[in-house]
C-alpha atoms as a PDB file:
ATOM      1  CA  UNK A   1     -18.926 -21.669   3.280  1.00  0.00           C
ATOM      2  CA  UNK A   2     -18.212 -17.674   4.191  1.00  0.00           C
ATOM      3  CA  UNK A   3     -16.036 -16.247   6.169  1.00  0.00           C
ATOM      4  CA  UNK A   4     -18.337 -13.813   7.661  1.00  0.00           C
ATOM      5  CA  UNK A   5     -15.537 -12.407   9.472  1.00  0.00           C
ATOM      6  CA  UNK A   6     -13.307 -11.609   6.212  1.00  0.00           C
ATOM      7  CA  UNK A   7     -16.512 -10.891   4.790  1.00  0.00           C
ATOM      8  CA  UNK A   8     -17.174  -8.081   7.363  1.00  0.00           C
ATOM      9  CA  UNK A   9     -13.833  -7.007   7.328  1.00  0.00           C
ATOM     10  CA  UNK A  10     -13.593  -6.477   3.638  1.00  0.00           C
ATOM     11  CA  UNK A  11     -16.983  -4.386   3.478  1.00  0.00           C
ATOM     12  CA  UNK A  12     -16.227  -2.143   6.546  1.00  0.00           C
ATOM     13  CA  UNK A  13     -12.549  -1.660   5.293  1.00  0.00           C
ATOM     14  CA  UNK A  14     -14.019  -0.128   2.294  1.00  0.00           C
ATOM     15  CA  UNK A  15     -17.017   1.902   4.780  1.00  0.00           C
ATOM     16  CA  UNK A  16     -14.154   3.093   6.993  1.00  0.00           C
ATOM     17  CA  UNK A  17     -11.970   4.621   3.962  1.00  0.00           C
ATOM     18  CA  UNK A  18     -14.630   6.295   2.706  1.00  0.00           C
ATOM     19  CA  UNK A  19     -16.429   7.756   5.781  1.00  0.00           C
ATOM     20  CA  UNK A  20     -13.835   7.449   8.568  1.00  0.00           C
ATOM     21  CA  UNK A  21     -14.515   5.819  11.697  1.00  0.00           C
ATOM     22  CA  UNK A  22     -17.287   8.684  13.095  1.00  0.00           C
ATOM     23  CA  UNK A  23     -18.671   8.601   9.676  1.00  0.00           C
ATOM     24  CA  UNK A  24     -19.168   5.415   9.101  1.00  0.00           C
ATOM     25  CA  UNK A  25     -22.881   3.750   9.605  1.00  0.00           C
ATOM     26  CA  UNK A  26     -22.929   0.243  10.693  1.00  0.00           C
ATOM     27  CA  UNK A  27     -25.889  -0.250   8.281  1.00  0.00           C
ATOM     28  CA  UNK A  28     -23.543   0.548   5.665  1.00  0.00           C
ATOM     29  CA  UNK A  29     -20.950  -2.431   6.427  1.00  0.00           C
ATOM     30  CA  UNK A  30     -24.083  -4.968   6.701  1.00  0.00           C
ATOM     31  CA  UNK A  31     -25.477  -3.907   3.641  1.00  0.00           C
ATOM     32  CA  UNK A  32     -22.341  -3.799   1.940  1.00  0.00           C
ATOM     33  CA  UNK A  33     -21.524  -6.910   3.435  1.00  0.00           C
ATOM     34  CA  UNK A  34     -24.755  -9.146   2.994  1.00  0.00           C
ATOM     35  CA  UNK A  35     -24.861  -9.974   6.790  1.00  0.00           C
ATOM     36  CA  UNK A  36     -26.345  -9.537   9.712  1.00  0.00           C
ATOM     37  CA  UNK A  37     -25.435  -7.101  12.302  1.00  0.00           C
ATOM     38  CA  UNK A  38     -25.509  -9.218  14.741  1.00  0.00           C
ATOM     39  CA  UNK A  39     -22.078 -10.895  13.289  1.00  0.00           C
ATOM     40  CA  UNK A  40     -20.424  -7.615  13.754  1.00  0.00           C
ATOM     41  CA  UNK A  41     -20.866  -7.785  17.397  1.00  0.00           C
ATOM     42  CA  UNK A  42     -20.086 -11.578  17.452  1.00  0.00           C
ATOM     43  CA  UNK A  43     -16.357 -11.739  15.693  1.00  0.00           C
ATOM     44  CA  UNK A  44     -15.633  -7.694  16.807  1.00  0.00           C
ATOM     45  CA  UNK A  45     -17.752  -6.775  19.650  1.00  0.00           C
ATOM     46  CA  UNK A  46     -18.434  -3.366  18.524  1.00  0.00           C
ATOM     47  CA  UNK A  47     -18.151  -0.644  16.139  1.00  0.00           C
ATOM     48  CA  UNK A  48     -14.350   0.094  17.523  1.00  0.00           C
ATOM     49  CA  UNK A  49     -13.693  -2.949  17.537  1.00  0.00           C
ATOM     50  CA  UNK A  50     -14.693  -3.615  14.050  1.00  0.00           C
ATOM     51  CA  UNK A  51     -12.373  -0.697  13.617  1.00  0.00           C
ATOM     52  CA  UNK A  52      -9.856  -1.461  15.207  1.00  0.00           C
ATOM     53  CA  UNK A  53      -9.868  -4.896  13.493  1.00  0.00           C
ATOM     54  CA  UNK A  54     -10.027  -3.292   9.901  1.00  0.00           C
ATOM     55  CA  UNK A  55      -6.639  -1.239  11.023  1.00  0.00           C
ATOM     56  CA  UNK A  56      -4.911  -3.971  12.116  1.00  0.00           C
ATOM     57  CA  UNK A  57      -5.398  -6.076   9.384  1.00  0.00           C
ATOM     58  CA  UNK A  58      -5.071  -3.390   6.465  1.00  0.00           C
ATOM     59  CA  UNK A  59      -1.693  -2.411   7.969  1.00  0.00           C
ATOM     60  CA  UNK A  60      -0.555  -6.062   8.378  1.00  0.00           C
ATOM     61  CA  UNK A  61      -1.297  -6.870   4.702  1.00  0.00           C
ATOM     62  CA  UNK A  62       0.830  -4.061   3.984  1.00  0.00           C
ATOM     63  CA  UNK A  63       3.403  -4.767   5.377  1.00  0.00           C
ATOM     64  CA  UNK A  64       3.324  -8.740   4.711  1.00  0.00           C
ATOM     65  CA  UNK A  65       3.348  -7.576   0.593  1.00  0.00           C
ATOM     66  CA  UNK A  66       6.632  -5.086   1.338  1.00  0.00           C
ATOM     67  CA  UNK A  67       8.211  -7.537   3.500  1.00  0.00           C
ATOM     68  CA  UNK A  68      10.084  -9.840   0.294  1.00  0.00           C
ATOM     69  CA  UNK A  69      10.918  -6.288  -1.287  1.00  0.00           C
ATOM     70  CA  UNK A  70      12.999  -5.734   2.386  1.00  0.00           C
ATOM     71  CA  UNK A  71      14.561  -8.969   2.500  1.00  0.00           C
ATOM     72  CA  UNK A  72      15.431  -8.561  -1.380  1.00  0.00           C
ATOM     73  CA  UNK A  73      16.857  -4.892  -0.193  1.00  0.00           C
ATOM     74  CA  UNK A  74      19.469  -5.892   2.476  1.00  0.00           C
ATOM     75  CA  UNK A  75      21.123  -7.798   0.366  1.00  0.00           C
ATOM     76  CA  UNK A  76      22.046  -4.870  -1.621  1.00  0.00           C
ATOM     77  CA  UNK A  77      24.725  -1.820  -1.159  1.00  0.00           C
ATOM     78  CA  UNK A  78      23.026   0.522   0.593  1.00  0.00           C
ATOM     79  CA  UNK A  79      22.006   3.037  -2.448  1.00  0.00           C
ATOM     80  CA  UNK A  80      20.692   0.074  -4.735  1.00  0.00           C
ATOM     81  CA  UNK A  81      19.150  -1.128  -1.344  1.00  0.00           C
ATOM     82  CA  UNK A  82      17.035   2.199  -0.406  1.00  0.00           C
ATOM     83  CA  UNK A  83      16.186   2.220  -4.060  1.00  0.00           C
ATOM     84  CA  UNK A  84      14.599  -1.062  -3.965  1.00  0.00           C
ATOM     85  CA  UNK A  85      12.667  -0.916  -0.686  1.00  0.00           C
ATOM     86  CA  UNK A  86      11.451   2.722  -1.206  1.00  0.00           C
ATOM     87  CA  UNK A  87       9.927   1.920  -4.719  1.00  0.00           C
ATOM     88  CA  UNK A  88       8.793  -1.335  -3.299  1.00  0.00           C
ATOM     89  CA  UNK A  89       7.133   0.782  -0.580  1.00  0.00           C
ATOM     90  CA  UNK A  90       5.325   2.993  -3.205  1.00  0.00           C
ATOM     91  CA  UNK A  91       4.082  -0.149  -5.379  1.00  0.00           C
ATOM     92  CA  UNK A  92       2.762  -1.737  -2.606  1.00  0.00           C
ATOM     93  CA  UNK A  93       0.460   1.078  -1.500  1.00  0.00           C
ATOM     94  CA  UNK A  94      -0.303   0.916  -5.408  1.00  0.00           C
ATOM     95  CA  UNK A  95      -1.628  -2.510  -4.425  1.00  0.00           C
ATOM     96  CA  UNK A  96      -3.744  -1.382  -1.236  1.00  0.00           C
ATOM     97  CA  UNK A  97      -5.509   1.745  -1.600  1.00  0.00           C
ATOM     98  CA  UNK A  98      -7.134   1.766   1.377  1.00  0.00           C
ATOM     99  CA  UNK A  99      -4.701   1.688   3.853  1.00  0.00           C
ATOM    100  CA  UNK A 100      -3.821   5.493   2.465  1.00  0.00           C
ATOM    101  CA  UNK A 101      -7.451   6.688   3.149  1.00  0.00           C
ATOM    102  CA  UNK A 102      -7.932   4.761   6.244  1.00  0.00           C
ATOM    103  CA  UNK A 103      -4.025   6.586   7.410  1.00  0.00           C
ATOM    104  CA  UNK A 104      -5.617  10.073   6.833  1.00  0.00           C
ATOM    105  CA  UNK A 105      -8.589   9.280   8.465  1.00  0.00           C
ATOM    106  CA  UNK A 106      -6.229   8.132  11.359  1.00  0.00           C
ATOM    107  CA  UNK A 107      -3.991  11.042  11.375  1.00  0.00           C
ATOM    108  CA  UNK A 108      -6.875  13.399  11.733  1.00  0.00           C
ATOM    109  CA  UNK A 109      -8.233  11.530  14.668  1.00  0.00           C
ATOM    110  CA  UNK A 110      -4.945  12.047  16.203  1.00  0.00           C
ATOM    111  CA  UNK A 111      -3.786   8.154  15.515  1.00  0.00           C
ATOM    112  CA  UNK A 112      -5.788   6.921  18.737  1.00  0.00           C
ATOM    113  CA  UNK A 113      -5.943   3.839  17.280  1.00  0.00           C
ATOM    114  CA  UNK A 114      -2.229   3.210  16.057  1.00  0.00           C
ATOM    115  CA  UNK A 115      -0.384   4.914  18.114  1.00  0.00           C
ATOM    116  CA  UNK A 116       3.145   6.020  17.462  1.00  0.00           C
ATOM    117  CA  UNK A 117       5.777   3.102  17.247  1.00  0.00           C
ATOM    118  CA  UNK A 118       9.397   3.094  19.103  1.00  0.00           C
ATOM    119  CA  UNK A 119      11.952   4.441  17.390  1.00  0.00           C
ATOM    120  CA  UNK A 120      13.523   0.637  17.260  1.00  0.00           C
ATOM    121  CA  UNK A 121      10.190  -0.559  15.436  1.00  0.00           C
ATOM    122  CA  UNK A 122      10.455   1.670  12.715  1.00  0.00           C
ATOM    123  CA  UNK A 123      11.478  -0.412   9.358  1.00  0.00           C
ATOM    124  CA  UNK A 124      14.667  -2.146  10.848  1.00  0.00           C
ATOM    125  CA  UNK A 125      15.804  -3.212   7.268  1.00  0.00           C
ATOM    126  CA  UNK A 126      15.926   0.737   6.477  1.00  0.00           C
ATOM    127  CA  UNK A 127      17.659   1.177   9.578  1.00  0.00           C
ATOM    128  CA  UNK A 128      20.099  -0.934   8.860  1.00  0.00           C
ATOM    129  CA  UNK A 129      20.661   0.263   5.137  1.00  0.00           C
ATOM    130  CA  UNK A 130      20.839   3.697   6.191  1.00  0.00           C
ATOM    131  CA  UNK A 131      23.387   3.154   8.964  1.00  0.00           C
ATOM    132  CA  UNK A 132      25.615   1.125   6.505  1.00  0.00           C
ATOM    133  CA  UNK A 133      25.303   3.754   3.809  1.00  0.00           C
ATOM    134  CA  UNK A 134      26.408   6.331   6.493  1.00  0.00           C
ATOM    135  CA  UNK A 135      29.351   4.043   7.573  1.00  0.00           C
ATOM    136  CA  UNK A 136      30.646   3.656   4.006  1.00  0.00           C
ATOM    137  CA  UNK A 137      29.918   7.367   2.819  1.00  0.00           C
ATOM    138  CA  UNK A 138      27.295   6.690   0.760  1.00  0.00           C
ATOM    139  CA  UNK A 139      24.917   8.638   2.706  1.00  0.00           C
ATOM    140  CA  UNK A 140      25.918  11.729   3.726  1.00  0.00           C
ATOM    141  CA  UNK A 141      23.128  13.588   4.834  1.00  0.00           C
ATOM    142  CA  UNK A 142      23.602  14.507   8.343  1.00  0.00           C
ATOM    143  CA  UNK A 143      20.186  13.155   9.697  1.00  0.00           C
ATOM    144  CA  UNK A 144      18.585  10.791  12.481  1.00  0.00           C
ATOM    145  CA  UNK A 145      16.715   7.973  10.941  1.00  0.00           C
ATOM    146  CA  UNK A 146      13.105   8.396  12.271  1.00  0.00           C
ATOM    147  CA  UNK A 147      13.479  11.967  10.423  1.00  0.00           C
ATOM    148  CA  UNK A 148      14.585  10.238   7.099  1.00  0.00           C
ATOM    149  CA  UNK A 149      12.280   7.469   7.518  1.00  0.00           C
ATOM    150  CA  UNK A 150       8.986  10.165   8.249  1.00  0.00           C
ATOM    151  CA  UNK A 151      10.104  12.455   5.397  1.00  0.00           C
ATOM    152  CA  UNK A 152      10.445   9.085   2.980  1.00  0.00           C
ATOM    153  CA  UNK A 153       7.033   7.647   3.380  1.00  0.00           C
ATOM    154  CA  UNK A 154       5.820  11.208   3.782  1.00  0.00           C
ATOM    155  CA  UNK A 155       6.858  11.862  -0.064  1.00  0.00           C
ATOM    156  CA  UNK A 156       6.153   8.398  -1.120  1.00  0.00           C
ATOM    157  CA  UNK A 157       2.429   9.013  -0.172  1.00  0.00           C
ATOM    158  CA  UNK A 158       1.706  11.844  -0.402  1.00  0.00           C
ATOM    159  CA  UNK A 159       0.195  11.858  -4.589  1.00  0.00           C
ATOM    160  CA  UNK A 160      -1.612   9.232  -3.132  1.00  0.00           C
ATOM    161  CA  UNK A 161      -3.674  11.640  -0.754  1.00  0.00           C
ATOM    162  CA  UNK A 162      -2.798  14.634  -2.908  1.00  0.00           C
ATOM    163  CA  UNK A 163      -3.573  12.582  -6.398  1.00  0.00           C
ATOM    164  CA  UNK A 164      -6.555  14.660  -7.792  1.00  0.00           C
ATOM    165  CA  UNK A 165      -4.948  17.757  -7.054  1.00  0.00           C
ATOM    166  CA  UNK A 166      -1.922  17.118  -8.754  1.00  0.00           C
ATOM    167  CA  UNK A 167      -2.793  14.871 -12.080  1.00  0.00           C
ATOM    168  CA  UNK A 168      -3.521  17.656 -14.099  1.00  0.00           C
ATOM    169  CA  UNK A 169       0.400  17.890 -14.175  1.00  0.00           C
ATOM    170  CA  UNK A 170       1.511  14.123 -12.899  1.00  0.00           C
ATOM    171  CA  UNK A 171      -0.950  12.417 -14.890  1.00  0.00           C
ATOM    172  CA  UNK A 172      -2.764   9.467 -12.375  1.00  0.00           C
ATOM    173  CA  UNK A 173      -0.395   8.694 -10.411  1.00  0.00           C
ATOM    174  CA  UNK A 174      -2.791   6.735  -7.929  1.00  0.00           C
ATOM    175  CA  UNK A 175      -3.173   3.745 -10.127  1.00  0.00           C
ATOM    176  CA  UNK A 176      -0.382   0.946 -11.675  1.00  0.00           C
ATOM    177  CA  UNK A 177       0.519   2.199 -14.804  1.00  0.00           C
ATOM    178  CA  UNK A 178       3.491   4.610 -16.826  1.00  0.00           C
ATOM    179  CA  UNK A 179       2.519   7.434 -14.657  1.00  0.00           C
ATOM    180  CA  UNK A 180       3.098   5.817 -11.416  1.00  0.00           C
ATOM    181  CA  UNK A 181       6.213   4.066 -12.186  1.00  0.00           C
ATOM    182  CA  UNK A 182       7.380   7.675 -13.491  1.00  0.00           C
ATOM    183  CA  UNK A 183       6.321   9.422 -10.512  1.00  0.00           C
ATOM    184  CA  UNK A 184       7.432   6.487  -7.985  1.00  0.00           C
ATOM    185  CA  UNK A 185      11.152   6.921  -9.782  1.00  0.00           C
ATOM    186  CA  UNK A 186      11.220  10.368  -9.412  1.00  0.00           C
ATOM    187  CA  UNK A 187      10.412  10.532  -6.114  1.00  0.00           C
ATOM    188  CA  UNK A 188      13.002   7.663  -5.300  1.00  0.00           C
ATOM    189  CA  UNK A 189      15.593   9.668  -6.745  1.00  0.00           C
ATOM    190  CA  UNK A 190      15.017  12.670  -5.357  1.00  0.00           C
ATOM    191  CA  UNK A 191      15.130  10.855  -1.847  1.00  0.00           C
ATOM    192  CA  UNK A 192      18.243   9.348  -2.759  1.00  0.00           C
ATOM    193  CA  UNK A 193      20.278  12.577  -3.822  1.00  0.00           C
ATOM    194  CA  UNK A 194      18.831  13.945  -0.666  1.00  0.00           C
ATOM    195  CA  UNK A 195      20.362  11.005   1.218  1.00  0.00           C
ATOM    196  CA  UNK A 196      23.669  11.586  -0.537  1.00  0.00           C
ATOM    197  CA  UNK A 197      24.059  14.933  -0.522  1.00  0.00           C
ATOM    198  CA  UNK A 198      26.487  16.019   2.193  1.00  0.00           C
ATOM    199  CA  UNK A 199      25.286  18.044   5.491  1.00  0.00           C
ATOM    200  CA  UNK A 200      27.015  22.027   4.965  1.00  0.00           C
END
């Protein structure tokens, strides 16, 4: 039997990356999708909703892959730690394109839909890592989290919005392979120094 729903899901996740959530037809999704329209409205209600429903569930999936990588992490000293979850965090994204393409198209709508989290929500395993490599000296970088955690994932994505720009000198960088594991390891180190280094 199909699960319209997932079925739905999957097609407009795929609609909504490429053509944002103004952009997107609901056509489109059906077509892409092999069912009828009137199934949107059923499990989602409406377009939004649909949208709101492809969010939720692209970000959750995310998050559910990275989530071992974390618990593997804290069990670390704080350097090995970051270095772990940060690459983790890269390889993951490796592993759902979308959610990159569906962040931009959020970001440029002002993230109406997923709104900025409390400071508290933000990655509590990194948190923690980054407060114990502060209280042992490993990190000396002078900075609040929220700024280390925004300028992390900000460098960590970034070839993946910026990939066709830069693979002339990267190399592809946007799919698992030598070139991503080379870029992913430079970026992780360069994080890390930066982490280290100590505030003038």
């Amino acid at each position: 039997m199909t699960d319209t729903r997932q079925t739905l899901l999957d097609a407009a996740a795929t609609e909504f990356a490429l053509h944002g959530p103004k952009g997107t037809r609901i056509q489109a999704v059906v077509a892409r999708a092999g069912i009828n329209e009137r199934m949107i409205y059923h499990h989602f209600g409406s377009k939004d909703g649909l949208y709101r429903a492809v969010l939720d569930e692209q970000w959750a999936a995310l998050w559910r892959a990275w989530q071992p990588t974390l618990d593997a992490a804290t069990r670390l000293a704080p350097r090995e730690g970051m270095r772990v979850a940060l690459s983790g965090f890269f390889d993951v994204t490796l592993q759902h394109p979308l959610v990159m393409r569906l962040a931009m198209h959020e970001a440029l709508g002002g993230w109406s839909i997923r709104p900025a989290p409390a400071p508290e929500q933000l990655a509590p395993t990194l948190h923690e890592l980054w407060n114990r490599g502060r209280a042992d000296g490993t990190f000396g970088l002078d900075a609040d989290f929220p700024i280390v955690y925004a300028a992390a994932l900000g460098a960590l994505t970034s070839l993946f919005l910026l990939g066709a720009r830069f693979a002339p000198a990267v190399g592809d960088a946007t799919h698992p392979g030598p070139d991503a594991e080379r870029v992913r390891d430079q970026v992780v180190a360069l994080l890390l120094d930066g982490m280290s280094a100590r505030t003038p």
